[in-house]
PDB file of N, CA and C in Angstrom:
ATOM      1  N   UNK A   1       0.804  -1.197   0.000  1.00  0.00           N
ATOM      2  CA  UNK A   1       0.000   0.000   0.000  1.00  0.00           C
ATOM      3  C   UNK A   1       0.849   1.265   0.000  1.00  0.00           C
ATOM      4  N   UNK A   2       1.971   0.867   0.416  1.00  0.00           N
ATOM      5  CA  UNK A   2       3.200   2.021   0.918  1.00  0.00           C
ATOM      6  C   UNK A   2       3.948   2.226  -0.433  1.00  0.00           C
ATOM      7  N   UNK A   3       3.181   2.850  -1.638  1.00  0.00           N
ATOM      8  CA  UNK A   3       4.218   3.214  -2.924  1.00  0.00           C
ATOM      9  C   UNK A   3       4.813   4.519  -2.505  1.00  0.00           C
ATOM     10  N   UNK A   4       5.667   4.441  -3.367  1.00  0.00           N
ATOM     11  CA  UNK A   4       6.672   5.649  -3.351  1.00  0.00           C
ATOM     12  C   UNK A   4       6.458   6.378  -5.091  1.00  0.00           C
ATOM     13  N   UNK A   5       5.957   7.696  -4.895  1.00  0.00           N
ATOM     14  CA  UNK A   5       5.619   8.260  -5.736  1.00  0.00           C
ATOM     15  C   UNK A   5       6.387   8.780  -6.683  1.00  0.00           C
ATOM     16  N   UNK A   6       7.562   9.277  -6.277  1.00  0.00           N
ATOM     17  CA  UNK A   6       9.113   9.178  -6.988  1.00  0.00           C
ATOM     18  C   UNK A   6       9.247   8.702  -7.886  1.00  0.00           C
ATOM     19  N   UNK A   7       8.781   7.435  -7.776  1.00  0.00           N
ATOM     20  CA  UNK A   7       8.951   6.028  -8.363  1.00  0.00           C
ATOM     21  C   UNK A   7       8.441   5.560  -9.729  1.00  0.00           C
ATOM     22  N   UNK A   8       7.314   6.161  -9.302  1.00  0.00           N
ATOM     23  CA  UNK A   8       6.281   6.029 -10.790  1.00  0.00           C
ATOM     24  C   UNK A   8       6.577   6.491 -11.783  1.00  0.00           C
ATOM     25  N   UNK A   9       6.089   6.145 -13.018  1.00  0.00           N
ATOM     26  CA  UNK A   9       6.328   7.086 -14.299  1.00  0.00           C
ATOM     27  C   UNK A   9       5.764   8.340 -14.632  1.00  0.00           C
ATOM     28  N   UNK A  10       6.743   9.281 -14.461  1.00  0.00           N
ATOM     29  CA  UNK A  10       5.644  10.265 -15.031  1.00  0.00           C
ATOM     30  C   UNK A  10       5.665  11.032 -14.028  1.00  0.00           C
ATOM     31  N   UNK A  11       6.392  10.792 -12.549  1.00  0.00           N
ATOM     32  CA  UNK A  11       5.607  11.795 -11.457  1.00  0.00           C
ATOM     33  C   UNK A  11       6.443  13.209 -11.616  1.00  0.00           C
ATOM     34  N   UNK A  12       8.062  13.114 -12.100  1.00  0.00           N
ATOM     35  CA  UNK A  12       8.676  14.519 -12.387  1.00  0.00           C
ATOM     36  C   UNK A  12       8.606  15.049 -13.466  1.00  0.00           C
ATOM     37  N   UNK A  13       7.383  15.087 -14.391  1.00  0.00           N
ATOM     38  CA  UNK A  13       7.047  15.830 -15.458  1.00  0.00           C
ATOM     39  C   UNK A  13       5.893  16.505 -14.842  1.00  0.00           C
ATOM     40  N   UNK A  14       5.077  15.434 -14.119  1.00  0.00           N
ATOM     41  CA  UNK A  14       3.669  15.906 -13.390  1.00  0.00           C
ATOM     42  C   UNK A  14       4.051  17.092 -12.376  1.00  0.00           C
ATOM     43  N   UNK A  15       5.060  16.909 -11.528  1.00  0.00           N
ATOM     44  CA  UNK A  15       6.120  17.956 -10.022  1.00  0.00           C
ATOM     45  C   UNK A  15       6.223  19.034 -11.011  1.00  0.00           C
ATOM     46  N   UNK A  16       7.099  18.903 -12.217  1.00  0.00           N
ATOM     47  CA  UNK A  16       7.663  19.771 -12.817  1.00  0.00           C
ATOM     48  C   UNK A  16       6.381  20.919 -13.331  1.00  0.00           C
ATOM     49  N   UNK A  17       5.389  20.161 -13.723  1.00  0.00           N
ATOM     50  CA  UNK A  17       4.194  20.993 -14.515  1.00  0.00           C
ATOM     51  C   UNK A  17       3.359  21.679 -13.244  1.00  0.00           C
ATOM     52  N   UNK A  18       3.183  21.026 -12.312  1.00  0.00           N
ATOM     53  CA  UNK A  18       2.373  21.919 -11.267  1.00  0.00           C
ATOM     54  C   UNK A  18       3.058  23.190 -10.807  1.00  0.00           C
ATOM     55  N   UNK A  19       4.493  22.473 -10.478  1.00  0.00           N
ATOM     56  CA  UNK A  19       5.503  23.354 -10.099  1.00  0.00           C
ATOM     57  C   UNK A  19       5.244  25.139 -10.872  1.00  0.00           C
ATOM     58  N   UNK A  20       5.396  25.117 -12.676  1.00  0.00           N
ATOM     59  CA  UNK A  20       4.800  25.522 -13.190  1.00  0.00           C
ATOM     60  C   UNK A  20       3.851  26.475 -13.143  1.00  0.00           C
ATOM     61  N   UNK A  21       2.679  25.457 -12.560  1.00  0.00           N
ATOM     62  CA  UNK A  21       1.338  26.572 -12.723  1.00  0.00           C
ATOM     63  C   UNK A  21       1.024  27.492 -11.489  1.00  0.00           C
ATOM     64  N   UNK A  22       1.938  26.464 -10.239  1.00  0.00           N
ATOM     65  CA  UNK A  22       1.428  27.534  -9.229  1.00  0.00           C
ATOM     66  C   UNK A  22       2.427  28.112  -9.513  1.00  0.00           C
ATOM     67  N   UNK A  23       3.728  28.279  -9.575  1.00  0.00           N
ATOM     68  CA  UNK A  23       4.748  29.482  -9.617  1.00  0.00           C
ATOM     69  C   UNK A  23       4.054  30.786 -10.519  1.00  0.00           C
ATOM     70  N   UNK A  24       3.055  30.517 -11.902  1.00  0.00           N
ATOM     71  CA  UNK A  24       2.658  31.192 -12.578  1.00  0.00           C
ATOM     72  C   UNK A  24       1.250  31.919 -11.997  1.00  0.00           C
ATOM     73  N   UNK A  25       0.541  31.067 -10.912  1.00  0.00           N
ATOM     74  CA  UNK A  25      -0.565  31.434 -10.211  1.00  0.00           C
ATOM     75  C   UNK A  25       0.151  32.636  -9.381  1.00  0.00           C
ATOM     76  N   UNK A  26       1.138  32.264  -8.696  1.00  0.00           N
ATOM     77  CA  UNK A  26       1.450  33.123  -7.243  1.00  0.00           C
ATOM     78  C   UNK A  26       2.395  34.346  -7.858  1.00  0.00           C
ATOM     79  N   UNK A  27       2.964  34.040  -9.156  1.00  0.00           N
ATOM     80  CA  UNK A  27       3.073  35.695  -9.573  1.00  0.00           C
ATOM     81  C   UNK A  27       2.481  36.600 -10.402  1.00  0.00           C
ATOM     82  N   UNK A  28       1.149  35.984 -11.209  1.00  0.00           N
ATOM     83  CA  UNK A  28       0.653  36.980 -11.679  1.00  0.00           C
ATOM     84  C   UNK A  28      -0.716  37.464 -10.187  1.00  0.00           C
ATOM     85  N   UNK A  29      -0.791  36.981  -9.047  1.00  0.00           N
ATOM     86  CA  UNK A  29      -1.348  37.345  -8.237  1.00  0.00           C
ATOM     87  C   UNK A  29      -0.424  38.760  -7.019  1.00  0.00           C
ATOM     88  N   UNK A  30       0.691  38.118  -6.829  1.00  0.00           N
ATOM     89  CA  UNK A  30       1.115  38.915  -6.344  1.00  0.00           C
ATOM     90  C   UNK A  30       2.150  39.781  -6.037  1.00  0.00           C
ATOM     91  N   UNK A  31       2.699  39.569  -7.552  1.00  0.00           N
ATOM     92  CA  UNK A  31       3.954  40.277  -8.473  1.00  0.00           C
ATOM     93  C   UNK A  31       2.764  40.912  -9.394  1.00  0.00           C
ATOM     94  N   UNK A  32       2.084  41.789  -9.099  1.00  0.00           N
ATOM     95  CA  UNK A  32       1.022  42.092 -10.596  1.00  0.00           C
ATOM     96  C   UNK A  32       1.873  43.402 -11.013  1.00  0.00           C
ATOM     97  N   UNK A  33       2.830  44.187 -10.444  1.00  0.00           N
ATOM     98  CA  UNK A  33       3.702  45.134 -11.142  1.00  0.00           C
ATOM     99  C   UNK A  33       4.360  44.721 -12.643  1.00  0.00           C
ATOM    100  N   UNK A  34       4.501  43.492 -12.204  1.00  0.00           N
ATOM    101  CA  UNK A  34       5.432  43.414 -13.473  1.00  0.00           C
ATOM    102  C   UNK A  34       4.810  42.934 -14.907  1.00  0.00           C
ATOM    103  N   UNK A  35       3.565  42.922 -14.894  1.00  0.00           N
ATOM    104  CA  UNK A  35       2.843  42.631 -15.709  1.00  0.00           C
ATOM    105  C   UNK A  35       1.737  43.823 -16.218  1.00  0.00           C
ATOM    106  N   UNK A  36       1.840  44.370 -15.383  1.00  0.00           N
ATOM    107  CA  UNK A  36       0.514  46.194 -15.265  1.00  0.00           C
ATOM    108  C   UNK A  36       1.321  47.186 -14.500  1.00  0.00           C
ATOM    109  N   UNK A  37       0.720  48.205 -14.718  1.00  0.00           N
ATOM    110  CA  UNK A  37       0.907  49.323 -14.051  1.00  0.00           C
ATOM    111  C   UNK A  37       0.106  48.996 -13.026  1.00  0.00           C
ATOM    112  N   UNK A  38       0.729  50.142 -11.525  1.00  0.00           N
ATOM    113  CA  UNK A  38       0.219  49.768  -9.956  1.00  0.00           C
ATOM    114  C   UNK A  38      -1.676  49.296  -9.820  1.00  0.00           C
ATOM    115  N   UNK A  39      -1.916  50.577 -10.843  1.00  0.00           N
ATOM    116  CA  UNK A  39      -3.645  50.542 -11.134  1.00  0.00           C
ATOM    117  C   UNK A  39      -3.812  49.302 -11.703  1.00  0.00           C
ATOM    118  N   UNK A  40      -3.674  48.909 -12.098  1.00  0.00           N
ATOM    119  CA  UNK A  40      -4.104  47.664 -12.891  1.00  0.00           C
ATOM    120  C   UNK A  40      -4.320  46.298 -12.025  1.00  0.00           C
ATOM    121  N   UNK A  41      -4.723  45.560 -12.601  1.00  0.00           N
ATOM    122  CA  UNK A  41      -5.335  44.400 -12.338  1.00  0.00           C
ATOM    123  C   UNK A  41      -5.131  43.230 -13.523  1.00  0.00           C
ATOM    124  N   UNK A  42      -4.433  42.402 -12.977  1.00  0.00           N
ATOM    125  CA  UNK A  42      -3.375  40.874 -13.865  1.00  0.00           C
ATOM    126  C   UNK A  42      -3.642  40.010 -12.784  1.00  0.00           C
ATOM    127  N   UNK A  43      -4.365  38.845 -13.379  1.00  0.00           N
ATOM    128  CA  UNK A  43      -4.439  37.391 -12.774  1.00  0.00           C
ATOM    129  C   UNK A  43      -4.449  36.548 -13.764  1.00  0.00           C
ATOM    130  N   UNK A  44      -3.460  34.918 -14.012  1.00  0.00           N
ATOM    131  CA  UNK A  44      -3.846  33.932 -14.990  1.00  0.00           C
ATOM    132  C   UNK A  44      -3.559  32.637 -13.966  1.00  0.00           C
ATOM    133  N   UNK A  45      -5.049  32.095 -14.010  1.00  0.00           N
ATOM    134  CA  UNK A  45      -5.156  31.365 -13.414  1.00  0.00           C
ATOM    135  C   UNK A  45      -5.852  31.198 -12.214  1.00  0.00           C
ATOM    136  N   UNK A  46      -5.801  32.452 -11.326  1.00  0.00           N
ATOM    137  CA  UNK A  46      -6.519  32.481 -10.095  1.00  0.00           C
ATOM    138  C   UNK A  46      -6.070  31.341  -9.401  1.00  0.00           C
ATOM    139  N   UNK A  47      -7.063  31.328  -8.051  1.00  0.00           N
ATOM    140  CA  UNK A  47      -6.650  30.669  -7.169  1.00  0.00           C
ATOM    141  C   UNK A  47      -7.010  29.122  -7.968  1.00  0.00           C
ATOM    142  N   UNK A  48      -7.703  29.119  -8.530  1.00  0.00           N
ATOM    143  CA  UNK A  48      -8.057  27.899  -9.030  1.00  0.00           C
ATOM    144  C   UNK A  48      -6.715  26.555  -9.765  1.00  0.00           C
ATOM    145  N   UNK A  49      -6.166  27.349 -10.267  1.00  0.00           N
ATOM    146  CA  UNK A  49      -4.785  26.922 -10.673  1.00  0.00           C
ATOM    147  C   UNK A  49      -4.043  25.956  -9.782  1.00  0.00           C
ATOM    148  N   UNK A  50      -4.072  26.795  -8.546  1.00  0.00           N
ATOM    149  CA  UNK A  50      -3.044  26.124  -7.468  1.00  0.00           C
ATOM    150  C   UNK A  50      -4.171  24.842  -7.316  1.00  0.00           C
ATOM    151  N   UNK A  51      -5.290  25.181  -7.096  1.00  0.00           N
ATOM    152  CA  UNK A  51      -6.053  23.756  -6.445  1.00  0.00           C
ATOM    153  C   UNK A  51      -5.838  22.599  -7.826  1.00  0.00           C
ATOM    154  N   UNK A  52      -6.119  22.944  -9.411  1.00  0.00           N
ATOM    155  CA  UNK A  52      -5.718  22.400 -10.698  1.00  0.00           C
ATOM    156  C   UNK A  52      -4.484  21.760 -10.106  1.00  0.00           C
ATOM    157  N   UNK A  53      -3.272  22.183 -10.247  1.00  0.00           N
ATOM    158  CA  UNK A  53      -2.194  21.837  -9.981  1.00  0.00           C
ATOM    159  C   UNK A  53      -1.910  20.818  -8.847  1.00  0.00           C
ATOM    160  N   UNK A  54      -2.413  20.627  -7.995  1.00  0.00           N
ATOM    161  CA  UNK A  54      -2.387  19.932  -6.807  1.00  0.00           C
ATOM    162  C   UNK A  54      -3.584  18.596  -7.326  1.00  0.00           C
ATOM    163  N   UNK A  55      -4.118  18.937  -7.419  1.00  0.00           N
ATOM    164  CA  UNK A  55      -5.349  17.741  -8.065  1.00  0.00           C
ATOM    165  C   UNK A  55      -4.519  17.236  -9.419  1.00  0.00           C
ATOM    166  N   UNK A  56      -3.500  17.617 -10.152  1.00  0.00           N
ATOM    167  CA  UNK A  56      -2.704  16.745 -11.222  1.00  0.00           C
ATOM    168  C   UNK A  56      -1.869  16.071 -10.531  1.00  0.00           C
ATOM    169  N   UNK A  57      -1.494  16.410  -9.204  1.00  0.00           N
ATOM    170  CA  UNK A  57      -0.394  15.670  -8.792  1.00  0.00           C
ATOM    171  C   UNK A  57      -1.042  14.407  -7.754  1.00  0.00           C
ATOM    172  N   UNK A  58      -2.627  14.760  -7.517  1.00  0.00           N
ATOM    173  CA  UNK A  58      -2.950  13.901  -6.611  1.00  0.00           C
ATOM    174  C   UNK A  58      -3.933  13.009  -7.630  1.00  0.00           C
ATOM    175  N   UNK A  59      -3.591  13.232  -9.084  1.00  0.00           N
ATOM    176  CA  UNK A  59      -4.448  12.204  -9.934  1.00  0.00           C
ATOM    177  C   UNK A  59      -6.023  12.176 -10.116  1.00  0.00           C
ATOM    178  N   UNK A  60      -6.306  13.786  -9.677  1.00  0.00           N
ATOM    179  CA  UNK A  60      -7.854  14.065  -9.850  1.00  0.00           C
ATOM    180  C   UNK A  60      -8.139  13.478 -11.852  1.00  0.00           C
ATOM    181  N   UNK A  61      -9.521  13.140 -11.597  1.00  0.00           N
ATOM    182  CA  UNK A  61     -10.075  12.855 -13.203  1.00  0.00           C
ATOM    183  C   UNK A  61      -9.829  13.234 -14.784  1.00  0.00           C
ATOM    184  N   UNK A  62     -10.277  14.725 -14.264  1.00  0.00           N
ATOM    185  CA  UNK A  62     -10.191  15.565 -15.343  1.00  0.00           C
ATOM    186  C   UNK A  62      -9.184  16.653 -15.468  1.00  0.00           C
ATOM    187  N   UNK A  63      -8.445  16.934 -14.441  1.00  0.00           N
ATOM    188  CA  UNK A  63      -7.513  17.622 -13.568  1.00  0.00           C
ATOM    189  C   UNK A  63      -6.646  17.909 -15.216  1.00  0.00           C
ATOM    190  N   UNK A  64      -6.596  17.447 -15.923  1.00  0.00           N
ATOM    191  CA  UNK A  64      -5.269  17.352 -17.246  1.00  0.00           C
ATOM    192  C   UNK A  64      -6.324  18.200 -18.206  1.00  0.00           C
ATOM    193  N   UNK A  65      -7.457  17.541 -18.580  1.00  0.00           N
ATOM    194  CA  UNK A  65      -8.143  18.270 -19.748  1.00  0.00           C
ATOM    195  C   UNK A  65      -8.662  20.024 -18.941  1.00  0.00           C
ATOM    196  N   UNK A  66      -8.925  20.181 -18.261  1.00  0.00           N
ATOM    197  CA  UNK A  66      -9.412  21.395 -17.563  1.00  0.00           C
ATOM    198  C   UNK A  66      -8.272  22.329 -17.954  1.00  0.00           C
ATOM    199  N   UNK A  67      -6.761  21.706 -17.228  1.00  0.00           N
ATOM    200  CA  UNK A  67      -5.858  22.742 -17.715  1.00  0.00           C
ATOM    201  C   UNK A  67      -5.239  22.671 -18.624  1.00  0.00           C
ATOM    202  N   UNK A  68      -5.813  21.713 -19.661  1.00  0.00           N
ATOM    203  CA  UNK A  68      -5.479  21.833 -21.072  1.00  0.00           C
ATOM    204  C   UNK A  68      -6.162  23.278 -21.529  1.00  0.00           C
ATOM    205  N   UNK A  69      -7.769  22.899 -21.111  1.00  0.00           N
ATOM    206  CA  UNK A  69      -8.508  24.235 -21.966  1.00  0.00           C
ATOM    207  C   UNK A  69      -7.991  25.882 -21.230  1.00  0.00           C
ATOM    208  N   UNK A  70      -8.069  25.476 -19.982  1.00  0.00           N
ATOM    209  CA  UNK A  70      -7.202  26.736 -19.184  1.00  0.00           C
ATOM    210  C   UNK A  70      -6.084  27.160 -20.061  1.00  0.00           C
ATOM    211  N   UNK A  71      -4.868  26.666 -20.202  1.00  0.00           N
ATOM    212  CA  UNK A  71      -4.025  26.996 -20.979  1.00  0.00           C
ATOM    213  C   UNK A  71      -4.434  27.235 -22.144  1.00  0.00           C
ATOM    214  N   UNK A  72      -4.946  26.627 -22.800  1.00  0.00           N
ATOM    215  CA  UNK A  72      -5.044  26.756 -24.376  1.00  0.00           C
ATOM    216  C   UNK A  72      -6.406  28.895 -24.532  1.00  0.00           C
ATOM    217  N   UNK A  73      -6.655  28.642 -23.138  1.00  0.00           N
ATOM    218  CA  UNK A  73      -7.517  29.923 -23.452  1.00  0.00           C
ATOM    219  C   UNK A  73      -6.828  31.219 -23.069  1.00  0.00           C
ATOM    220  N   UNK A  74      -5.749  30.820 -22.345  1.00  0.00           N
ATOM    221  CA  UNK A  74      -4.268  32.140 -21.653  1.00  0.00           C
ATOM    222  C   UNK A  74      -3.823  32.313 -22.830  1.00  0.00           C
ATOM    223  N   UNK A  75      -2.994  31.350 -23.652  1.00  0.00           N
ATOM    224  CA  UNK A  75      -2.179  31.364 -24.860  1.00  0.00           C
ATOM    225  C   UNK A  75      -2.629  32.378 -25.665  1.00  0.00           C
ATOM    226  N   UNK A  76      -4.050  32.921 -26.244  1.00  0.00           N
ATOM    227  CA  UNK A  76      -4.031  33.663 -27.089  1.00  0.00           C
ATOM    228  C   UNK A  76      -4.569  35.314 -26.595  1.00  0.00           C
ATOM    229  N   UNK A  77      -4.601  35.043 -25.342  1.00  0.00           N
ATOM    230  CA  UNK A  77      -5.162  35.972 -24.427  1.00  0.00           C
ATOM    231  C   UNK A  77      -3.618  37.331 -24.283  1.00  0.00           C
ATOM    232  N   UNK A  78      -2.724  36.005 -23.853  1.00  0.00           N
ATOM    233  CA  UNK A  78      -1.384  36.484 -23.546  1.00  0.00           C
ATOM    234  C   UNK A  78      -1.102  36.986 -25.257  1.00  0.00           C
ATOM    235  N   UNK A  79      -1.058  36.158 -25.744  1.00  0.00           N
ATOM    236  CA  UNK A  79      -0.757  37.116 -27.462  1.00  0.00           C
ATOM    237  C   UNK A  79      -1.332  38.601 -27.989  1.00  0.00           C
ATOM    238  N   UNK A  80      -3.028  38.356 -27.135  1.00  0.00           N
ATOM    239  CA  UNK A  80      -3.586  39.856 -27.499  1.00  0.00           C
ATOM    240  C   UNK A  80      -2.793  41.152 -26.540  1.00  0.00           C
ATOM    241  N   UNK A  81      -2.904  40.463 -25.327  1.00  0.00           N
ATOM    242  CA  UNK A  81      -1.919  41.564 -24.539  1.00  0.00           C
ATOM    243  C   UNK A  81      -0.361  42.112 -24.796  1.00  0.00           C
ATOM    244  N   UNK A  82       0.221  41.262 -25.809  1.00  0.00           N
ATOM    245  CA  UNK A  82       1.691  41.365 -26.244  1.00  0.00           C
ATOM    246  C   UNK A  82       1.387  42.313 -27.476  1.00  0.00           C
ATOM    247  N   UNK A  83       0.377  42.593 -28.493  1.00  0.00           N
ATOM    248  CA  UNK A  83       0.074  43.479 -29.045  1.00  0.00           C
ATOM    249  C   UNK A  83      -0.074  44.384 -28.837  1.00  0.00           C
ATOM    250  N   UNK A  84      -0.812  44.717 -27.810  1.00  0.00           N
ATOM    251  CA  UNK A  84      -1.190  46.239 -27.096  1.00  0.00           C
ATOM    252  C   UNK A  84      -0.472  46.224 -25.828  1.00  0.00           C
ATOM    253  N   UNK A  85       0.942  46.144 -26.095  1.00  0.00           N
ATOM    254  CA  UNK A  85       1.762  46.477 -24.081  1.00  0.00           C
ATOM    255  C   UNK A  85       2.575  47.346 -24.492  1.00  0.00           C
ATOM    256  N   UNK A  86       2.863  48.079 -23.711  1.00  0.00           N
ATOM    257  CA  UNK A  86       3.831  49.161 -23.502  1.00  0.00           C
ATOM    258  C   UNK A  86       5.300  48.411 -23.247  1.00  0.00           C
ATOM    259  N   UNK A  87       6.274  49.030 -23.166  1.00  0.00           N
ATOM    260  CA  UNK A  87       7.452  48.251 -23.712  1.00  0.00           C
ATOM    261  C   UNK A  87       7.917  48.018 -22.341  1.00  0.00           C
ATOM    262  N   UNK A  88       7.551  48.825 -21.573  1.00  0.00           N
ATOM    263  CA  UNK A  88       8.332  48.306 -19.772  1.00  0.00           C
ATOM    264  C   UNK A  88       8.099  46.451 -19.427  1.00  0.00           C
ATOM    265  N   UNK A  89       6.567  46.220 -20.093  1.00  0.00           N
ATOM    266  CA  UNK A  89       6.025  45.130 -19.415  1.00  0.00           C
ATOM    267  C   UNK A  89       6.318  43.951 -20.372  1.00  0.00           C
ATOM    268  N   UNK A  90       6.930  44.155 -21.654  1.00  0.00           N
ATOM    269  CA  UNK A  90       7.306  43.195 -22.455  1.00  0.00           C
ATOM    270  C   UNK A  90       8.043  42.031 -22.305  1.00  0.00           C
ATOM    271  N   UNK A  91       8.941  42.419 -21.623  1.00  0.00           N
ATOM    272  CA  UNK A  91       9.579  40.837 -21.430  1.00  0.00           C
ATOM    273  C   UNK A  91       9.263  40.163 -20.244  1.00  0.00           C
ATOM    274  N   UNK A  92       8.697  40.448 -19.167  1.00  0.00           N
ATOM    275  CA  UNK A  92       7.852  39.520 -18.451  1.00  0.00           C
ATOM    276  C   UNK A  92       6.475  38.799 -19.258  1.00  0.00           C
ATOM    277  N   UNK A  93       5.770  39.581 -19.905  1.00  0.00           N
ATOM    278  CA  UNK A  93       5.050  38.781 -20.890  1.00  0.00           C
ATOM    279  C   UNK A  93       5.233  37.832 -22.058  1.00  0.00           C
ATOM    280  N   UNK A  94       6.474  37.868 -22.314  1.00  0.00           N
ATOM    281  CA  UNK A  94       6.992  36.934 -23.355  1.00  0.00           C
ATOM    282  C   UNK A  94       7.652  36.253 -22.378  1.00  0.00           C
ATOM    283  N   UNK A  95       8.216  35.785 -21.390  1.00  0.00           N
ATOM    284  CA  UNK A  95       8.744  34.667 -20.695  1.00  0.00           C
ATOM    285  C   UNK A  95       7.450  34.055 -20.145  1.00  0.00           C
ATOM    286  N   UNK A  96       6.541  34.860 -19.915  1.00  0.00           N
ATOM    287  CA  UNK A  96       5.101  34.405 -19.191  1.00  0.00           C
ATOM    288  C   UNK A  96       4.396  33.174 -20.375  1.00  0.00           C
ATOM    289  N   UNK A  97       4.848  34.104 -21.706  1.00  0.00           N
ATOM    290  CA  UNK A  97       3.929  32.869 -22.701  1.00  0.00           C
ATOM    291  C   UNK A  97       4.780  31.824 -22.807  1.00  0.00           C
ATOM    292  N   UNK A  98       6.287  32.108 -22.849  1.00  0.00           N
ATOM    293  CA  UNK A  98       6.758  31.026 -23.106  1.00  0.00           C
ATOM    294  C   UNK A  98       6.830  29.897 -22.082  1.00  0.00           C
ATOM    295  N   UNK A  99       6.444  30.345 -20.752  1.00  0.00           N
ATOM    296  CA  UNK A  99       6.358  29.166 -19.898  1.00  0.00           C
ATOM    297  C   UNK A  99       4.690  28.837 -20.089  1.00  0.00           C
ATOM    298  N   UNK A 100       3.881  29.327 -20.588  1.00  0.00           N
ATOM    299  CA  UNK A 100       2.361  28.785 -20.952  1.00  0.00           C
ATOM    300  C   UNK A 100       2.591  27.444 -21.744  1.00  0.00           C
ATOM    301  N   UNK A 101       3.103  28.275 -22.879  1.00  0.00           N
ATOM    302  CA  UNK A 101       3.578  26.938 -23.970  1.00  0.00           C
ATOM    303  C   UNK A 101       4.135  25.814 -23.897  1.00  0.00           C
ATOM    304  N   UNK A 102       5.478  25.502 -22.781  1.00  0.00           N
ATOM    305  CA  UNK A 102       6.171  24.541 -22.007  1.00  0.00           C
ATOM    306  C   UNK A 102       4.622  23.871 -21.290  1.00  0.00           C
ATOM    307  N   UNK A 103       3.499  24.793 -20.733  1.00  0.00           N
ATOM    308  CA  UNK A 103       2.914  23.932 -19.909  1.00  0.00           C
ATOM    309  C   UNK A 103       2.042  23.327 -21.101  1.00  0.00           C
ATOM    310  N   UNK A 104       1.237  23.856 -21.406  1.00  0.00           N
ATOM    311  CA  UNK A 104       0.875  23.338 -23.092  1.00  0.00           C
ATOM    312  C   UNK A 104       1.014  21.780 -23.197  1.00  0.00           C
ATOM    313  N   UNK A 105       2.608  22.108 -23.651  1.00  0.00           N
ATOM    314  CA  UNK A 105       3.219  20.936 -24.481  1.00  0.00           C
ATOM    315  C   UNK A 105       3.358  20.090 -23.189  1.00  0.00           C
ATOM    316  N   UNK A 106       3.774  20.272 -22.317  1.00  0.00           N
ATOM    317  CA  UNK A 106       4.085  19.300 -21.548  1.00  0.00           C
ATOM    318  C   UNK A 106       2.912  18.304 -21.364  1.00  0.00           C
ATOM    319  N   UNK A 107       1.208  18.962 -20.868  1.00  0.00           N
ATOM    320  CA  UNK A 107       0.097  18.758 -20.675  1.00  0.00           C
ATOM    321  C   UNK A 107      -0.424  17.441 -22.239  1.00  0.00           C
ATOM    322  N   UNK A 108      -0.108  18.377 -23.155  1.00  0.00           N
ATOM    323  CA  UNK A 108      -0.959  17.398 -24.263  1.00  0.00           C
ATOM    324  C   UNK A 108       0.063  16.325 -24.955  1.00  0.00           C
ATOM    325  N   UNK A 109       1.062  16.688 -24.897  1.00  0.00           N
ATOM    326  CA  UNK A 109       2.090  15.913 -25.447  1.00  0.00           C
ATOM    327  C   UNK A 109       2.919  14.710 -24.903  1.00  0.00           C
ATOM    328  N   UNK A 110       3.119  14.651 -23.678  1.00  0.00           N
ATOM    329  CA  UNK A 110       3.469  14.249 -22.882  1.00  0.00           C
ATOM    330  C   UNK A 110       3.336  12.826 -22.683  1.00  0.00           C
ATOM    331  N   UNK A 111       3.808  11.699 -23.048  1.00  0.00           N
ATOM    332  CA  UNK A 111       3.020  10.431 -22.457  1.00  0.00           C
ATOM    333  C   UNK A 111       3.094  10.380 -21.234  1.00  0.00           C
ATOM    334  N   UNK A 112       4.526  10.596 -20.293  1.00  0.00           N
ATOM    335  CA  UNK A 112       4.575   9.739 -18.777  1.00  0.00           C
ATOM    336  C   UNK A 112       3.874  10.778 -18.129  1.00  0.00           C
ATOM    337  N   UNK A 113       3.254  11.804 -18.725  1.00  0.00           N
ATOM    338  CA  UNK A 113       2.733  12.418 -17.647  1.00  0.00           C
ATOM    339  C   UNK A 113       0.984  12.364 -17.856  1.00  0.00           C
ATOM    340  N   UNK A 114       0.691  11.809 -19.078  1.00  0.00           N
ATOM    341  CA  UNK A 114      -0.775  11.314 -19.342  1.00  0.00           C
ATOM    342  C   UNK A 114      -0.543   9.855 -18.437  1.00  0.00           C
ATOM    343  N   UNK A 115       0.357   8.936 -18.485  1.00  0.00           N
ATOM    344  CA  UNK A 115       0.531   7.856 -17.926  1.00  0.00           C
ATOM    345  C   UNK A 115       0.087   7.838 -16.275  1.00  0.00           C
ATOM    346  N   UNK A 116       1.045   8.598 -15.776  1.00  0.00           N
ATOM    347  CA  UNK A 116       0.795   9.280 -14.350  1.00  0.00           C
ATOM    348  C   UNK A 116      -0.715   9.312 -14.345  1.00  0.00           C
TER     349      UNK A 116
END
């Protein structure tokens, strides 16, 4: 009954991808400078993310397709905002998509972590 999760296939792509979404939850929540001006208001993901993320690692159902569509609906969201940004906030938004995309690919592409 006593597995070791380590162990399994798939569990440090799964660590690696949550890792991921909450790091991406907890700074567009509360690093929002670097994404907006003070006035502004930047969240991807919400709190919901972190609970997503934790439910992939604890093997919830649907936990993979949810933040498939989650991601897949940031991705072009983050593209419209890279059109219309002012140049201070640019390269936090292009490292922001490019770790979307890593989660992306990791999410749909992935066997050991569909395996997991």
């Amino acid at each position: 009954m006593n597995e070791n999760l380590s162990l399994k296939r798939g569990f440090y792509f799964t660590l690696f991808t949550s890792i991921l979404i909450i790091s991406i939850t907890l700074i567009t929540e509360f690093q929002k400078t670097l994404f907006v001006h003070e006035s502004g208001n930047f969240t991807l993901f919400g709190v919901i993310g972190s609970v997503l993320a934790i439910g992939l690692l604890l093997k919830w159902r649907y936990v993979r397709t949810i933040l498939i569509v989650f991601t897949l609906l940031s991705i072009p969201f983050e593209i419209m905002v890279l059109s219309n940004l002012a140049k201070e906030f640019l390269i936090p938004h292009i490292v922001l998509l490019i770790v979307l995309i890593i989660i992306l690919s990791l999410l749909v592409f992935s066997k050991s972590l569909k395996y997991y």
